[in-house]
Protein backbone atom coordinates (compact mmCIF):
# COMPACT_ATOMS: atom_id res chain seq x y z
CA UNK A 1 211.36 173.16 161.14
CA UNK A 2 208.81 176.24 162.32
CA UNK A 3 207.30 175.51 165.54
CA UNK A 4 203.48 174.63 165.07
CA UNK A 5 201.53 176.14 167.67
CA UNK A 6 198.00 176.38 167.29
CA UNK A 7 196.65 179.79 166.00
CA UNK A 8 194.18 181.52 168.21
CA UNK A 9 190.62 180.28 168.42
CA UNK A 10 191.86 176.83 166.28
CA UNK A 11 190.30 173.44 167.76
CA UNK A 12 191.03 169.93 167.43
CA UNK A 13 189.09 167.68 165.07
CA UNK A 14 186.20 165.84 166.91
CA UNK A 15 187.17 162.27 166.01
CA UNK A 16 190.68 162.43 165.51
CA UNK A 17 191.51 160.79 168.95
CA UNK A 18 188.62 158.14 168.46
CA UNK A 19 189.61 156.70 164.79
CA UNK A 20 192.85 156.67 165.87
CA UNK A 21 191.75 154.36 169.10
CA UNK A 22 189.53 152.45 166.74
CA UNK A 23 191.66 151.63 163.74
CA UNK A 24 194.33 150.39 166.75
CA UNK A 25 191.79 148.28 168.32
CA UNK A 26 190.84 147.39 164.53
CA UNK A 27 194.27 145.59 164.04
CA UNK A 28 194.47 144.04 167.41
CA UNK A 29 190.70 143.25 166.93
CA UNK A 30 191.55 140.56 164.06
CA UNK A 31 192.84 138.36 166.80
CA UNK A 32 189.07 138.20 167.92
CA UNK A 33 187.56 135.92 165.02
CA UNK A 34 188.20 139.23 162.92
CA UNK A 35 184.39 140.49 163.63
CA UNK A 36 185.94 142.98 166.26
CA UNK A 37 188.16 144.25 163.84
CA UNK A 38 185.54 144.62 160.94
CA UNK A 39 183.45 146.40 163.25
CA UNK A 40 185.97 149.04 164.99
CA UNK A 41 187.63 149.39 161.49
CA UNK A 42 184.63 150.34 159.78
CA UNK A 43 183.13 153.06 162.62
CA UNK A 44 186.82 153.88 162.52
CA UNK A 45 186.80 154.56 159.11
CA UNK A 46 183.66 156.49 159.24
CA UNK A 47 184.68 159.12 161.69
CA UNK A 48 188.09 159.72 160.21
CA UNK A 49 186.41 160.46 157.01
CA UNK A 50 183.94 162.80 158.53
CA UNK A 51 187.29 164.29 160.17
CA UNK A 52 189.03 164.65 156.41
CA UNK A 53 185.66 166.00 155.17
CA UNK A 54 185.72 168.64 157.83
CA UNK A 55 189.29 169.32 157.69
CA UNK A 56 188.75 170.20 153.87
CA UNK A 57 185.99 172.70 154.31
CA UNK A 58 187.78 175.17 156.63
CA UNK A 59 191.35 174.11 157.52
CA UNK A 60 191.79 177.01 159.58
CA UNK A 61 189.70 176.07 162.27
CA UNK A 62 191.55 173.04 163.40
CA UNK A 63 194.63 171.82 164.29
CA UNK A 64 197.20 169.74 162.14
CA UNK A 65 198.05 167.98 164.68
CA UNK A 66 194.63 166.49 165.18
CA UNK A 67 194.55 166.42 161.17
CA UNK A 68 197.48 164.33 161.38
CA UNK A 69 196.08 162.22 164.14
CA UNK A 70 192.65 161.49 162.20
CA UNK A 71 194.57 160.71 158.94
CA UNK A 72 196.39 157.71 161.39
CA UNK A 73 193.31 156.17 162.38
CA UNK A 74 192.38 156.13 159.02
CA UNK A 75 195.50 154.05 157.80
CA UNK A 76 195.15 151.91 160.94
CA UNK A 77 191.11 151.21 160.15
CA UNK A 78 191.69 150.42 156.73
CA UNK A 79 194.74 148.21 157.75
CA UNK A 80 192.50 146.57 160.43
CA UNK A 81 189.54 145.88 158.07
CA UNK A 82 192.12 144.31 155.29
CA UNK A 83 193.61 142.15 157.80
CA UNK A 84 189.99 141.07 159.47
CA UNK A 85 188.53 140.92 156.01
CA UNK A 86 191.62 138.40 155.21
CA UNK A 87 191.54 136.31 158.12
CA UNK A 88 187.51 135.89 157.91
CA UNK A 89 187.94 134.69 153.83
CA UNK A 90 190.23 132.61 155.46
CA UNK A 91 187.83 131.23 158.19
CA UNK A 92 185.28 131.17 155.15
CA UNK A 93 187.82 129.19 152.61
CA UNK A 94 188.75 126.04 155.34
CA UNK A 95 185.00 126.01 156.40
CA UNK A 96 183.91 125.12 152.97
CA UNK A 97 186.88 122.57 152.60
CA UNK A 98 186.42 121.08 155.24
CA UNK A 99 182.26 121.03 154.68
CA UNK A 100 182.95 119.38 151.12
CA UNK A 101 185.73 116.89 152.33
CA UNK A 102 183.14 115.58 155.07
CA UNK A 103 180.21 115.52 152.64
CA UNK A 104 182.25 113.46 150.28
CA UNK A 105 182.86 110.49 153.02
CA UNK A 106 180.94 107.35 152.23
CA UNK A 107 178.81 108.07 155.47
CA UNK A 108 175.96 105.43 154.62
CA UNK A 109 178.54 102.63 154.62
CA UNK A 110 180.38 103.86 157.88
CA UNK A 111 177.49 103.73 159.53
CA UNK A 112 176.55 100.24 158.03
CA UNK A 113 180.03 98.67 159.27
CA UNK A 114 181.75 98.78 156.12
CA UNK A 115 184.88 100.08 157.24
């Protein structure tokens, strides 16, 4: 394999380090009710594109290493907002079970002493 050095006068991309924090924080986020991991996935997300988008226009000005870097905390956001987006359905689904299980006790006649 060639050894990649930078070129002269290349840069790194401005987000690659951040989307990559955020799409990590994204997956470990879903612990957190899964809001924390909706949120950091989607800003994630966001900059990584903005990254790609920039990347695409003039390649030669940055890195691939940072490239390669943003493209991670792309995969991690969009693994962190699947697995938040799962896990709050989730939440959503046994909320509603459990709200039509309870509104289909016989709560006049519990309340009356007929059980």
């Amino acid at each position: 394999m060639e050894n990649q050095t930078p070129m002269e006068g290349q840069r790194s991309l401005p987000n690659s380090v951040a989307s990559l924090v955020l799409g990590i924080v994204a997956i470990l986020g879903t612990c957190l009710y899964g809001v924390v991991g909706l949120i950091c996935g989607i800003i994630g997300l966001v900059l990584a594109n903005k990254d790609k988008k920039m990347y695409a226009e003039t390649p030669e000005e940055y890195t691939e290493s940072s490239y390669k870097l943003s493209k991670a905390g792309r995969i991690c956001s969009i693994i962190g907002l699947v697995l938040s987006a799962i896990y709050i359905i989730s939440i959503l689904v046994i909320l509603v079970i459990f709200g039509a299980t309870a509104a289909s006790l016989p709560w006049e006649e519990m309340s009356n002493g007929g059980y």
